[in-house]
PDB file of N, CA and C in Angstrom:
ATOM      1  N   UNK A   1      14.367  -7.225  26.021  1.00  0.00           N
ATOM      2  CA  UNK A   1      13.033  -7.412  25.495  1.00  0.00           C
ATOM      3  C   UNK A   1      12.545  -8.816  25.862  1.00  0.00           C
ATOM      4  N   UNK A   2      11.074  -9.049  26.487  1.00  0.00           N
ATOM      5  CA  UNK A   2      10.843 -10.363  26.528  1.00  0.00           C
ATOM      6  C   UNK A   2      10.628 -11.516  25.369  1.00  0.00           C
ATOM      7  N   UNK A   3      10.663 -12.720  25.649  1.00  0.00           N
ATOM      8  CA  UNK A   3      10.839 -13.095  24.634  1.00  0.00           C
ATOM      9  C   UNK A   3       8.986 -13.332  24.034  1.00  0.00           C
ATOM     10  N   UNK A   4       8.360 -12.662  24.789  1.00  0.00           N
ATOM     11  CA  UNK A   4       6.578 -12.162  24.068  1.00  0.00           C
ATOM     12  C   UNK A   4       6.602 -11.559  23.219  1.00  0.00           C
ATOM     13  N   UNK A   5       7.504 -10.687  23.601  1.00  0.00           N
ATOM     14  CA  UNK A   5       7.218  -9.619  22.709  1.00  0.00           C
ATOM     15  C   UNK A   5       8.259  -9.239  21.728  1.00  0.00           C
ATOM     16  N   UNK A   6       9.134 -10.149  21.319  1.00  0.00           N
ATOM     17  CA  UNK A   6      10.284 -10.242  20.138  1.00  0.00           C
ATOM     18  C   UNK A   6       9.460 -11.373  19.182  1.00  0.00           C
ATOM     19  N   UNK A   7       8.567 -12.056  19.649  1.00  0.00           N
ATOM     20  CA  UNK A   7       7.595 -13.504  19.049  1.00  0.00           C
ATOM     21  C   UNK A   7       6.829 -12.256  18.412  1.00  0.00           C
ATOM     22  N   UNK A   8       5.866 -11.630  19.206  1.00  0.00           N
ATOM     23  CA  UNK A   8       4.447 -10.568  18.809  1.00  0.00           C
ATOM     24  C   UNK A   8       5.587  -9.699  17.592  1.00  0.00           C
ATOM     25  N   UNK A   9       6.568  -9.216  17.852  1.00  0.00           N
ATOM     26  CA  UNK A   9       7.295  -8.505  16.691  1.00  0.00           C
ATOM     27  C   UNK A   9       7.400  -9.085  15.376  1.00  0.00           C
ATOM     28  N   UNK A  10       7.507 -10.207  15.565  1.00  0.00           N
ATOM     29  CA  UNK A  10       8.088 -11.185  14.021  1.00  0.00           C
ATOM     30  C   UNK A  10       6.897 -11.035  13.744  1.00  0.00           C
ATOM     31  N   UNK A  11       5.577 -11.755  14.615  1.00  0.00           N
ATOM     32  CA  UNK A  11       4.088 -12.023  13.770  1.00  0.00           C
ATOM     33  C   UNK A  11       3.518 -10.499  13.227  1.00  0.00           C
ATOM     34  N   UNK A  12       4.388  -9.261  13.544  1.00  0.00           N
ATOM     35  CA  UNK A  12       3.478  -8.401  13.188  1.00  0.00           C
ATOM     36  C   UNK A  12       4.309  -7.779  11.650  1.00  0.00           C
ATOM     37  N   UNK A  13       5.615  -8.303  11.873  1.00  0.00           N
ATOM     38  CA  UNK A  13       6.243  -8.040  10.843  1.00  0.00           C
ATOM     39  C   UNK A  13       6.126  -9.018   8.968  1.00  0.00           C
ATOM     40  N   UNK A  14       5.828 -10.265   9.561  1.00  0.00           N
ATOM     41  CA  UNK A  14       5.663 -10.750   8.518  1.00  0.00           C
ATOM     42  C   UNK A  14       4.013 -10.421   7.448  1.00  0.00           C
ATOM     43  N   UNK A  15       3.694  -9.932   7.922  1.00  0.00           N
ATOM     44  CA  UNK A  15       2.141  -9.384   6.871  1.00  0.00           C
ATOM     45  C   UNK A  15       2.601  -8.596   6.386  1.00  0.00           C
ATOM     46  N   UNK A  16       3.491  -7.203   6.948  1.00  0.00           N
ATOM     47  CA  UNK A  16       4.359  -6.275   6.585  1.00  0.00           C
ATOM     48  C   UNK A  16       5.152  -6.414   5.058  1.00  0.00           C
ATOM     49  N   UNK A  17       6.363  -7.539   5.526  1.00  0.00           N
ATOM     50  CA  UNK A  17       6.672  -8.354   4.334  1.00  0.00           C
ATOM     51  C   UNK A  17       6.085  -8.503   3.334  1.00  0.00           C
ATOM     52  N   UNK A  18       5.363  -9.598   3.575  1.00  0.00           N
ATOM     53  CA  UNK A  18       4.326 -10.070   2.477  1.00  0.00           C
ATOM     54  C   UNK A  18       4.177  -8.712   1.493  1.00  0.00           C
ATOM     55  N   UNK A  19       3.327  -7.493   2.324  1.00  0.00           N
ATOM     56  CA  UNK A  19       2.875  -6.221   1.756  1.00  0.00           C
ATOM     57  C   UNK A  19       3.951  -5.845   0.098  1.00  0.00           C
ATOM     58  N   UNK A  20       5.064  -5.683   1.281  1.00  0.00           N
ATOM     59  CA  UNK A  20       6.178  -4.966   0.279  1.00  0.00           C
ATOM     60  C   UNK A  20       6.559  -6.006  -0.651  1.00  0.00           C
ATOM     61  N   UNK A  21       6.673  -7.126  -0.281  1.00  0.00           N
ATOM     62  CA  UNK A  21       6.677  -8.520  -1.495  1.00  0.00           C
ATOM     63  C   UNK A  21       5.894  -8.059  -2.682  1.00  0.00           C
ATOM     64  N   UNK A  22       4.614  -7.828  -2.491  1.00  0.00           N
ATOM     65  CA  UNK A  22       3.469  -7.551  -3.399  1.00  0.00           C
ATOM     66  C   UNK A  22       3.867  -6.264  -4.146  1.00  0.00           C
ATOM     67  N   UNK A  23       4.370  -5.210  -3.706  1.00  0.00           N
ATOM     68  CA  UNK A  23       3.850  -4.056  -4.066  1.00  0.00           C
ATOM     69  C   UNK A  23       5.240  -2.680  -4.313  1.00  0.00           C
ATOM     70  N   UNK A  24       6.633  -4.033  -3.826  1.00  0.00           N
ATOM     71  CA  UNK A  24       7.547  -3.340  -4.097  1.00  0.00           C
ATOM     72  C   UNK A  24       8.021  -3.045  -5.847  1.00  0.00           C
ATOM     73  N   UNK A  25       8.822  -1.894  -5.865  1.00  0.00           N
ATOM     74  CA  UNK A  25       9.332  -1.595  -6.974  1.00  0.00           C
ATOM     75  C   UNK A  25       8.801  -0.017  -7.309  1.00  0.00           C
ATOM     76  N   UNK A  26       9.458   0.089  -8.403  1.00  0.00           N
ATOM     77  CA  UNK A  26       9.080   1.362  -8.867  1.00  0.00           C
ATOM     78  C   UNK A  26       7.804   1.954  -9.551  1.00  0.00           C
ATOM     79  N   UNK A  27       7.368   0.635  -9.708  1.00  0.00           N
ATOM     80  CA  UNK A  27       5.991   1.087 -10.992  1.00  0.00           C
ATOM     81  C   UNK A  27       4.617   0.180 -10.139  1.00  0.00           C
ATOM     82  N   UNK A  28       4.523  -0.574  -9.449  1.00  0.00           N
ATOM     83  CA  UNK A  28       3.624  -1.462  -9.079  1.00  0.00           C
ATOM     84  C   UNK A  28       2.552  -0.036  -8.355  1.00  0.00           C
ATOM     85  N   UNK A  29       2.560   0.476  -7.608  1.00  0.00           N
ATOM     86  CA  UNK A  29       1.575   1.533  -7.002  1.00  0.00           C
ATOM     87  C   UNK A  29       1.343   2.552  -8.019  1.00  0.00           C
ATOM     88  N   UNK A  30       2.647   3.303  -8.725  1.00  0.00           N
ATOM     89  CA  UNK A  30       1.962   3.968 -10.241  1.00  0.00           C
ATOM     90  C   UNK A  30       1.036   3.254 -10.528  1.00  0.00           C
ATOM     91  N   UNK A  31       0.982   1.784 -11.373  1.00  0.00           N
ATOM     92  CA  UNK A  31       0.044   1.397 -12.279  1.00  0.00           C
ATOM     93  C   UNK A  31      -1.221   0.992 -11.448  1.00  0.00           C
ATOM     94  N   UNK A  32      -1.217   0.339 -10.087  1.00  0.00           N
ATOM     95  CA  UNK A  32      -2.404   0.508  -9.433  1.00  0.00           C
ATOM     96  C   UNK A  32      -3.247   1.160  -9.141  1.00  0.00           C
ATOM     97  N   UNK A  33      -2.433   2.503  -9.192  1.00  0.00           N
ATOM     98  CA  UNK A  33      -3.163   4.333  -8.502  1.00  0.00           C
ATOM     99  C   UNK A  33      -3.939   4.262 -10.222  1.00  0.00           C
ATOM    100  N   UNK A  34      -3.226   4.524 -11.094  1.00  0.00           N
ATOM    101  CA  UNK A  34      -4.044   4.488 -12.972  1.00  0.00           C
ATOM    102  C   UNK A  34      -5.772   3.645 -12.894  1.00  0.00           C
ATOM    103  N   UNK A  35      -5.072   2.296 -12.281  1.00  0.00           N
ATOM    104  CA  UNK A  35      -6.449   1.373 -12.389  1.00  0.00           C
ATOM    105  C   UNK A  35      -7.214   2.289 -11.729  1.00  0.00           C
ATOM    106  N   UNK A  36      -6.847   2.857 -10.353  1.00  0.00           N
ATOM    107  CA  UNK A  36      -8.223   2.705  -9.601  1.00  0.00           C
ATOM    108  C   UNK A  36      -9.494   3.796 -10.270  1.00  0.00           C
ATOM    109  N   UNK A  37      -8.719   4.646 -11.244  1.00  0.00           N
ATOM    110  CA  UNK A  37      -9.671   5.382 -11.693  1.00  0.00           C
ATOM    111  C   UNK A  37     -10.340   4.921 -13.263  1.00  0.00           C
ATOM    112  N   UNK A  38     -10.228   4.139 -14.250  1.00  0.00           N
ATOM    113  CA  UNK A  38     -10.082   3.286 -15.125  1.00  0.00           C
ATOM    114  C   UNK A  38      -9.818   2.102 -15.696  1.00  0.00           C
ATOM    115  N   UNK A  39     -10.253   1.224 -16.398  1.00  0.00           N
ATOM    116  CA  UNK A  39      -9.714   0.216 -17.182  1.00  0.00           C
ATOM    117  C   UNK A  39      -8.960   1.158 -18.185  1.00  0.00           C
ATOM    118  N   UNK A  40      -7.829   0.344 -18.376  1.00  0.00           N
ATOM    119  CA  UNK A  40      -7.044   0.609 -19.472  1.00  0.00           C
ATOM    120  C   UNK A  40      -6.295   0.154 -20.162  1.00  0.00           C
ATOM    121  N   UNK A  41      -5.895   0.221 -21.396  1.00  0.00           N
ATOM    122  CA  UNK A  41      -4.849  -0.775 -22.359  1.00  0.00           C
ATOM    123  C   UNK A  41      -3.629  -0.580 -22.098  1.00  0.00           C
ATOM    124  N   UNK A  42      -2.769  -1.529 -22.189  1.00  0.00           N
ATOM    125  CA  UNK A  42      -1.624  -1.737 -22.457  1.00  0.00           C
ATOM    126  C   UNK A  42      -0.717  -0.259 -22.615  1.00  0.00           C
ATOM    127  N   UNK A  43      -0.926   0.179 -23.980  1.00  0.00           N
ATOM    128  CA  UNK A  43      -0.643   1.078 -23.841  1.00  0.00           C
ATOM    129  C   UNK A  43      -0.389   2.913 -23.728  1.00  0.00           C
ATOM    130  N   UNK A  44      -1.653   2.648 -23.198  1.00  0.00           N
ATOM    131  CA  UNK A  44      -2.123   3.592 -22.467  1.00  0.00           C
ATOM    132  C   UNK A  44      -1.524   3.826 -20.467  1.00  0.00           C
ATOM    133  N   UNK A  45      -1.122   2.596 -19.896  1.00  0.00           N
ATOM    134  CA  UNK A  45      -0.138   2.253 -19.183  1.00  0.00           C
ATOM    135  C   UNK A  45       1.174   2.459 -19.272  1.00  0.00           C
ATOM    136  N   UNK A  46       1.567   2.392 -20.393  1.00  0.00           N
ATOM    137  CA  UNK A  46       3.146   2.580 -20.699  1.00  0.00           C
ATOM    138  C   UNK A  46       3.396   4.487 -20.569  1.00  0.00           C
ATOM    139  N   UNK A  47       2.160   4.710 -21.445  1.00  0.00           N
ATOM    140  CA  UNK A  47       2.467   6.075 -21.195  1.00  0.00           C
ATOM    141  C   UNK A  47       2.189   7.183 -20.278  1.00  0.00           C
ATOM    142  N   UNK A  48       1.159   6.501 -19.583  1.00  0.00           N
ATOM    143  CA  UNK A  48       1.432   7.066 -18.464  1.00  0.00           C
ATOM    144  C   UNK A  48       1.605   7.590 -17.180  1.00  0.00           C
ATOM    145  N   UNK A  49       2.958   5.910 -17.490  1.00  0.00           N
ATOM    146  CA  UNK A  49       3.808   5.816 -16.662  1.00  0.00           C
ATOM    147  C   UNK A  49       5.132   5.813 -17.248  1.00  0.00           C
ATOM    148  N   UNK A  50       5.340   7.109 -16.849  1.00  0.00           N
ATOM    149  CA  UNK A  50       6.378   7.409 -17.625  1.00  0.00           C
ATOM    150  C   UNK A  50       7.798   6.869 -17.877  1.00  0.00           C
ATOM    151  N   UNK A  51       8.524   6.518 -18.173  1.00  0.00           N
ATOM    152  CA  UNK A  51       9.752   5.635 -18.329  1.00  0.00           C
ATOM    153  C   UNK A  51      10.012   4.090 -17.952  1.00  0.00           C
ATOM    154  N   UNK A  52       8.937   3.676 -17.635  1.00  0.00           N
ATOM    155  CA  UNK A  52       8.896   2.473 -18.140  1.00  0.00           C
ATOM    156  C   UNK A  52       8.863   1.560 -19.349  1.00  0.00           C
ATOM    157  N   UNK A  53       9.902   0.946 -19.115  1.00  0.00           N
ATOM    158  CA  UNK A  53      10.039  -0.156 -20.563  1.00  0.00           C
ATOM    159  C   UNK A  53       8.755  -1.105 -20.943  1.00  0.00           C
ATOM    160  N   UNK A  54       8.164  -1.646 -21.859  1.00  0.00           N
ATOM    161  CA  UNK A  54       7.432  -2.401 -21.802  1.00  0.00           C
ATOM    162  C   UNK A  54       8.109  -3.871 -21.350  1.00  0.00           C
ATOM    163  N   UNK A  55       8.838  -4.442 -21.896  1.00  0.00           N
ATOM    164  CA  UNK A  55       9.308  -5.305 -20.881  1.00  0.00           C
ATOM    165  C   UNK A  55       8.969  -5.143 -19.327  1.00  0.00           C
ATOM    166  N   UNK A  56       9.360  -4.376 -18.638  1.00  0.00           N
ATOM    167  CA  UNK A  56       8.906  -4.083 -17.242  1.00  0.00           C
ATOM    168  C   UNK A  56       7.597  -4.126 -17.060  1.00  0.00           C
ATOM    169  N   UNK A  57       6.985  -3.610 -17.698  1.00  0.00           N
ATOM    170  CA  UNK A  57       5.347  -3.110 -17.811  1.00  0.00           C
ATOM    171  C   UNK A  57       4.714  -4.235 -17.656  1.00  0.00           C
ATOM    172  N   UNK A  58       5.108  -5.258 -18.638  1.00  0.00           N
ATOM    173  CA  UNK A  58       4.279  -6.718 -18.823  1.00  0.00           C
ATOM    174  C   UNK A  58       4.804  -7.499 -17.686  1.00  0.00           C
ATOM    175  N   UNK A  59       6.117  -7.130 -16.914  1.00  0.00           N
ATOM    176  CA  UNK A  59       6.348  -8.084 -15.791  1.00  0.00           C
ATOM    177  C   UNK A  59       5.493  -7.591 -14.426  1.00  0.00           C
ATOM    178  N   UNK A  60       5.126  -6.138 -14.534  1.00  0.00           N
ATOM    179  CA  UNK A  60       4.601  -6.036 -13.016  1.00  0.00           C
ATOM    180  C   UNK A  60       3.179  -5.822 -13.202  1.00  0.00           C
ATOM    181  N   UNK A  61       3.075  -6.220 -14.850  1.00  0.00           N
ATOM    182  CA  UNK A  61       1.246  -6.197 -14.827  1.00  0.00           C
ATOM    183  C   UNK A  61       1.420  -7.890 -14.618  1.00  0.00           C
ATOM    184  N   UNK A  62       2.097  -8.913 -15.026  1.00  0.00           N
ATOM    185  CA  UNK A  62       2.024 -10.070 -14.590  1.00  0.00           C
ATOM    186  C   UNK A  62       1.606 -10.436 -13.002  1.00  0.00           C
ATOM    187  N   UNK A  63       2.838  -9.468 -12.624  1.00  0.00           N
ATOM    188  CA  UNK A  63       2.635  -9.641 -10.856  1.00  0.00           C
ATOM    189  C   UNK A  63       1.735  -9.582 -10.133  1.00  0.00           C
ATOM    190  N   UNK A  64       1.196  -8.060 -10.771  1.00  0.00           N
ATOM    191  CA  UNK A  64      -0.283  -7.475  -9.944  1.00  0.00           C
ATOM    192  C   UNK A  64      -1.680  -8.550 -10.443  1.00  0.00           C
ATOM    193  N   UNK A  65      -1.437  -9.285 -11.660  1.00  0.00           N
ATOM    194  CA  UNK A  65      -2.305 -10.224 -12.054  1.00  0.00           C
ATOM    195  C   UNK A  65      -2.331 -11.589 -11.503  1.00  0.00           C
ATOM    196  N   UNK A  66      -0.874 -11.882 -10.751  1.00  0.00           N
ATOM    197  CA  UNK A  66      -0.762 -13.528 -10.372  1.00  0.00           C
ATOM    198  C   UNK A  66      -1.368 -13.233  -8.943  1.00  0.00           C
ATOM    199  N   UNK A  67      -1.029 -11.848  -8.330  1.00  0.00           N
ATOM    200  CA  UNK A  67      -1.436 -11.557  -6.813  1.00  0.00           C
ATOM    201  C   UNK A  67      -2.923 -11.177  -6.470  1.00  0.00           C
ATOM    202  N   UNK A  68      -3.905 -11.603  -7.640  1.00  0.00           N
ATOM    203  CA  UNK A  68      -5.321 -10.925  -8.006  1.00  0.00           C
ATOM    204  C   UNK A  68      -5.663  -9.814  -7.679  1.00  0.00           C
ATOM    205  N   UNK A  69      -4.703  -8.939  -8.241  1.00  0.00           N
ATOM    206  CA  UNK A  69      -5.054  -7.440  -7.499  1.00  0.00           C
ATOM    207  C   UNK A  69      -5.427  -6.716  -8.859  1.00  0.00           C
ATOM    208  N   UNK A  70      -5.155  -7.367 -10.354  1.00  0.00           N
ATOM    209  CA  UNK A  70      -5.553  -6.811 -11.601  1.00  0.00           C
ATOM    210  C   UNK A  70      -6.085  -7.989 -12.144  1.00  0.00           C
ATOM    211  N   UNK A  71      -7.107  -7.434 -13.563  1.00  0.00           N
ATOM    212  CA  UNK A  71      -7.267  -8.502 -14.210  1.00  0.00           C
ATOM    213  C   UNK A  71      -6.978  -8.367 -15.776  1.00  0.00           C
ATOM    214  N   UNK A  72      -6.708  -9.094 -16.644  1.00  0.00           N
ATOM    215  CA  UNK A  72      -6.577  -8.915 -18.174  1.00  0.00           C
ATOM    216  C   UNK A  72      -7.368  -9.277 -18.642  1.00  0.00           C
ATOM    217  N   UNK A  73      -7.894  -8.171 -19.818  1.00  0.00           N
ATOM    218  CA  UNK A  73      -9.071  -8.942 -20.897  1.00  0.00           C
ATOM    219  C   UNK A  73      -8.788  -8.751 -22.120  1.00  0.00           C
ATOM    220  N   UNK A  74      -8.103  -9.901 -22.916  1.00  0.00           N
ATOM    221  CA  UNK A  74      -8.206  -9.807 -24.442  1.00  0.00           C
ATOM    222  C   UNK A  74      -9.172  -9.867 -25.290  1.00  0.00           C
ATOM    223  N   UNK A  75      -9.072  -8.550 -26.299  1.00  0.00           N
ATOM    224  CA  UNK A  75     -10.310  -8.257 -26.808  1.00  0.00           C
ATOM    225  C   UNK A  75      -9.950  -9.055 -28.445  1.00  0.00           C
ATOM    226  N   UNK A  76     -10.758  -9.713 -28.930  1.00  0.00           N
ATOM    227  CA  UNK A  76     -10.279 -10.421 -30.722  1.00  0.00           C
ATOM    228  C   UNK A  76     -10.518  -9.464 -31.484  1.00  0.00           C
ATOM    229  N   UNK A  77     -10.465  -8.467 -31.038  1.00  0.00           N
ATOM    230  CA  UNK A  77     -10.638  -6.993 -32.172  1.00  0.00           C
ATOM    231  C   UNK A  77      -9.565  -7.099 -33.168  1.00  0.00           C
ATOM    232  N   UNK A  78     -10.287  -6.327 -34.388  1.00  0.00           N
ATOM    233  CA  UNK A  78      -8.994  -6.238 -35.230  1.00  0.00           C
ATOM    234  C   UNK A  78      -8.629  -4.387 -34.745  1.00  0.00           C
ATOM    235  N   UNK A  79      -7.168  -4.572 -34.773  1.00  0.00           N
ATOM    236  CA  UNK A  79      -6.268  -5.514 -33.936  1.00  0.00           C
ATOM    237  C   UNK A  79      -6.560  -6.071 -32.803  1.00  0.00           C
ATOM    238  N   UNK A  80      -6.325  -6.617 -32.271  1.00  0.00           N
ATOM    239  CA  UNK A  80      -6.297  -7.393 -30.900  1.00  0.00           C
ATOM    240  C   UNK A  80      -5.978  -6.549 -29.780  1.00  0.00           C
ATOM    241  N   UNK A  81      -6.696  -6.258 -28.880  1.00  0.00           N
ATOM    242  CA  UNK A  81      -6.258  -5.365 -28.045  1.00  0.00           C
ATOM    243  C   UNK A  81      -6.320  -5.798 -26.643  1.00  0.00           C
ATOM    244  N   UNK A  82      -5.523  -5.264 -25.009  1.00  0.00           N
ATOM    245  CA  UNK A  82      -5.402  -6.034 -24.304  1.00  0.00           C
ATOM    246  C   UNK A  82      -6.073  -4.801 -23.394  1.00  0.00           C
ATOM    247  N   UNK A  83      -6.967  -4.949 -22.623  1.00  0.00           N
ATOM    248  CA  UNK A  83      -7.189  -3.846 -21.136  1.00  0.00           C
ATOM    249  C   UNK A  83      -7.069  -4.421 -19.717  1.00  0.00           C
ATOM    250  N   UNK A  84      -6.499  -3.731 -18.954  1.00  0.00           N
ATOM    251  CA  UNK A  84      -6.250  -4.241 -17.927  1.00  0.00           C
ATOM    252  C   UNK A  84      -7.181  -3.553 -16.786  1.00  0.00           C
ATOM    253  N   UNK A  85      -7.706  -4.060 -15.831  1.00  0.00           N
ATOM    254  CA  UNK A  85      -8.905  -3.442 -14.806  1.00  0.00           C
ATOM    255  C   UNK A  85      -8.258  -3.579 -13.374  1.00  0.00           C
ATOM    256  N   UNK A  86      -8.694  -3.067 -12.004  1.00  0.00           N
ATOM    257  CA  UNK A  86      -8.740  -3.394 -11.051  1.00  0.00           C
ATOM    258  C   UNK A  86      -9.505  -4.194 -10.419  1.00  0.00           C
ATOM    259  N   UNK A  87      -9.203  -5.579  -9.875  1.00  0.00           N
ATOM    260  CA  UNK A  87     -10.137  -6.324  -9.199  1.00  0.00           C
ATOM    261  C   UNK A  87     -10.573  -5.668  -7.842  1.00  0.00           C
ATOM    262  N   UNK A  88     -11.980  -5.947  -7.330  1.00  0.00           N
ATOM    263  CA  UNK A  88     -12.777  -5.795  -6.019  1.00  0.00           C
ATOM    264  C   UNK A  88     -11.268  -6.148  -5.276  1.00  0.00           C
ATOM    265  N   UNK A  89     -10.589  -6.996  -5.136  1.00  0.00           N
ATOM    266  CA  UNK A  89      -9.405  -6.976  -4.596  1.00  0.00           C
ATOM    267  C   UNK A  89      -8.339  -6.120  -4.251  1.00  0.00           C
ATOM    268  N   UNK A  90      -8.371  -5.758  -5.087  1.00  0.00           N
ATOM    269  CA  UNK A  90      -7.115  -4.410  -5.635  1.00  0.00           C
ATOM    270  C   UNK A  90      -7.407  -3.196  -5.177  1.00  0.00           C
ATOM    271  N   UNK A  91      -9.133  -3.173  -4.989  1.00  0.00           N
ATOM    272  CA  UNK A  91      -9.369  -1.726  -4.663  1.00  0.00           C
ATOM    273  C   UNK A  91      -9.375  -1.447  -2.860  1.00  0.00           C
ATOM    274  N   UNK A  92      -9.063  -2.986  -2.103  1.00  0.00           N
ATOM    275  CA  UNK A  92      -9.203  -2.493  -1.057  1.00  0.00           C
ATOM    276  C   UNK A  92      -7.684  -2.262  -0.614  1.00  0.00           C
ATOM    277  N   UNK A  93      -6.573  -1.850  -1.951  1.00  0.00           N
ATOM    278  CA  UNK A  93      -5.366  -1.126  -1.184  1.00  0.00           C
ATOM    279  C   UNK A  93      -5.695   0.533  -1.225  1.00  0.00           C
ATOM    280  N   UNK A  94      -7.317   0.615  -1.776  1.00  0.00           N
ATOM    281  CA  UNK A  94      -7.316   2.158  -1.942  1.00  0.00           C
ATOM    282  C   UNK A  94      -7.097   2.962  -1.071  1.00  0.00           C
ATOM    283  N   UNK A  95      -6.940   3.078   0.143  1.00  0.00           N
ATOM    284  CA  UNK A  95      -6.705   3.622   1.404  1.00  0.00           C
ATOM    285  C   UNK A  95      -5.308   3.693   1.697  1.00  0.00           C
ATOM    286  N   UNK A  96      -4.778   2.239   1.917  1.00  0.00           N
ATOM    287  CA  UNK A  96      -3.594   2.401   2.081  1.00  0.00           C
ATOM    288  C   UNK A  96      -2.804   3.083   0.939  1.00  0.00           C
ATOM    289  N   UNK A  97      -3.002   3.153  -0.267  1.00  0.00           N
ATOM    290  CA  UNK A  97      -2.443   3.925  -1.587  1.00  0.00           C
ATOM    291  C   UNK A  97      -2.651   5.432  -1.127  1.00  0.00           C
ATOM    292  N   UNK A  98      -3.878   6.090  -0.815  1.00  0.00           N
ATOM    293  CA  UNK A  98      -4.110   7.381  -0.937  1.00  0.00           C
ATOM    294  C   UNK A  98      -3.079   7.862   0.750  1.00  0.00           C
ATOM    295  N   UNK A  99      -3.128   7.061   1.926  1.00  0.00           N
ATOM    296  CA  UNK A  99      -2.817   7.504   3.626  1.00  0.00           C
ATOM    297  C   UNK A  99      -1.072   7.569   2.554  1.00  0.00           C
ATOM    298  N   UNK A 100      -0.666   6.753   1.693  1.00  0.00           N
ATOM    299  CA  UNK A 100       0.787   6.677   1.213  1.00  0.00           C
ATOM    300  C   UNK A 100       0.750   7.823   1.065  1.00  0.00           C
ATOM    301  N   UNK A 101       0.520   8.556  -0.099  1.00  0.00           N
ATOM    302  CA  UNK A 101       0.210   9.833  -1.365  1.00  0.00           C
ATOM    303  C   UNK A 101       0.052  10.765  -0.043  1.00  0.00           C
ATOM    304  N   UNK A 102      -0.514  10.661   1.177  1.00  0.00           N
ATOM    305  CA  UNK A 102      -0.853  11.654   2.054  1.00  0.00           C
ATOM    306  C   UNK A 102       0.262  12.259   2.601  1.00  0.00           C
ATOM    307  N   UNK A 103       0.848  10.918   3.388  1.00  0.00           N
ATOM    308  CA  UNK A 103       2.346  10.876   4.266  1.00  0.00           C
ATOM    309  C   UNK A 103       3.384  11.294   2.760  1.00  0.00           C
ATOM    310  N   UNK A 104       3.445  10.984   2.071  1.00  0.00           N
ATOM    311  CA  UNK A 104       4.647  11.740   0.926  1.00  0.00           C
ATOM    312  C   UNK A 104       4.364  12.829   0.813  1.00  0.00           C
ATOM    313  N   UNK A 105       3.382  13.758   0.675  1.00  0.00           N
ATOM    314  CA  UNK A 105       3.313  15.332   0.395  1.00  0.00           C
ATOM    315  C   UNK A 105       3.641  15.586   1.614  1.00  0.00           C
ATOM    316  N   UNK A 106       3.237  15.125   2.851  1.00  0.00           N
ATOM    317  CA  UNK A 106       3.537  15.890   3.890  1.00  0.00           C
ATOM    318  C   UNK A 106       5.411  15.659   4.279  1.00  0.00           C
ATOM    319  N   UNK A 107       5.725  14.573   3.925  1.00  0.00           N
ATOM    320  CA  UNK A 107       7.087  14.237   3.687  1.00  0.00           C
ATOM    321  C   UNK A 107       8.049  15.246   2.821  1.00  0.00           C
ATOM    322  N   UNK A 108       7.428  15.601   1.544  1.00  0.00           N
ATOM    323  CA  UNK A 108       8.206  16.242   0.548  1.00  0.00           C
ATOM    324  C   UNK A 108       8.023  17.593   1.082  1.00  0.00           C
ATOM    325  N   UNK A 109       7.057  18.108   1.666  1.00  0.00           N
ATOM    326  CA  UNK A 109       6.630  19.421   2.010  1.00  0.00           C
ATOM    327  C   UNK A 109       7.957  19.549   3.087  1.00  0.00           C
ATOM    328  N   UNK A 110       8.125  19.071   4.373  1.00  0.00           N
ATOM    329  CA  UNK A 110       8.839  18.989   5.311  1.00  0.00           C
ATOM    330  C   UNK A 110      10.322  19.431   4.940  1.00  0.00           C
ATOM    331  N   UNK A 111      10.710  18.005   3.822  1.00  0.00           N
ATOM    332  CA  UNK A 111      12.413  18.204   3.081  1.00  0.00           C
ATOM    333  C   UNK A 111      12.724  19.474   2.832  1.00  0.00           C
ATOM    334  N   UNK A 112      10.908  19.803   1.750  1.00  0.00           N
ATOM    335  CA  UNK A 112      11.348  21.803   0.833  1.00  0.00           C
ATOM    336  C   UNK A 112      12.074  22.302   1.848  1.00  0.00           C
ATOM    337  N   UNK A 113      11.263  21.902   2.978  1.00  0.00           N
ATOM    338  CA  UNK A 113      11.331  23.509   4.267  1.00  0.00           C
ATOM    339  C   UNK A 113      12.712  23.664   4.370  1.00  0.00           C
ATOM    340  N   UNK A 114      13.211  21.864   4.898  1.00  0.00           N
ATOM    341  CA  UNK A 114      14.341  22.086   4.956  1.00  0.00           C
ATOM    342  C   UNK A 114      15.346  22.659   3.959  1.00  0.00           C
ATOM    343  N   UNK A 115      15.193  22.213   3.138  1.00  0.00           N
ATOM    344  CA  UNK A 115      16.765  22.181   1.957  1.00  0.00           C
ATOM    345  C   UNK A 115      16.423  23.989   1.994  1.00  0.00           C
ATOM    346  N   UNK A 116      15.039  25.097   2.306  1.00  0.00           N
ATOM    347  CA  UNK A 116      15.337  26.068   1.601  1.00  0.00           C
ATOM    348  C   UNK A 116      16.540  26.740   2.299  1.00  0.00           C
TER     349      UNK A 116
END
């Protein structure tokens, strides 16, 4: 391989990175796919997404909030209540979220065929 094009490999790989940096784990695209159709509370998130701990919950709503891809709004209601939204930010993974959701059905469809 020249050494152009082992250089052009790294630069195309590190945005890549970054991506999965952002967005890896088990629950980070669940709770993003929730936003894009709603604001919603706390826990209304927990449930549903299913088996997540709240501990977890509050760490990858932290994440998606430090990476401005969500935002938090505490309400002084009695009780106090917390909703979480999608930023103008957040919504331009909407594509890449849904081409995901696309390539997995056609993925899971493929496996059925096989395993029948």
């Amino acid at each position: 391989m020249k050494k152009a094009s082992i250089e052009e490999c790294a630069r195309s790989i590190l945005p890549i990175r970054d991506v999965l940096d952002i967005l890896s784990g088990k629950w980070k695209l669940q709770i993003l796919m929730l936003l894009m159709f709603e604001k919603r509370r706390f826990k209304d998130l927990q449930q549903l997404t299913q088996g997540i701990t709240p501990k977890m919950l509050v760490k990858e709503l932290r994440d998606l909030e430090m990476n401005q891809l969500i935002t938090r709004k505490v309400y002084d209601d009695s009780p106090v209540y917390i909703e979480y939204a999608i930023t103008p930010y957040g919504r331009t993974l909407k594509k890449l979220i849904l081409e995901m959701e696309d390539w997995g059905k056609k993925h899971r469809k493929r496996i059925m065929m096989r395993a029948s």
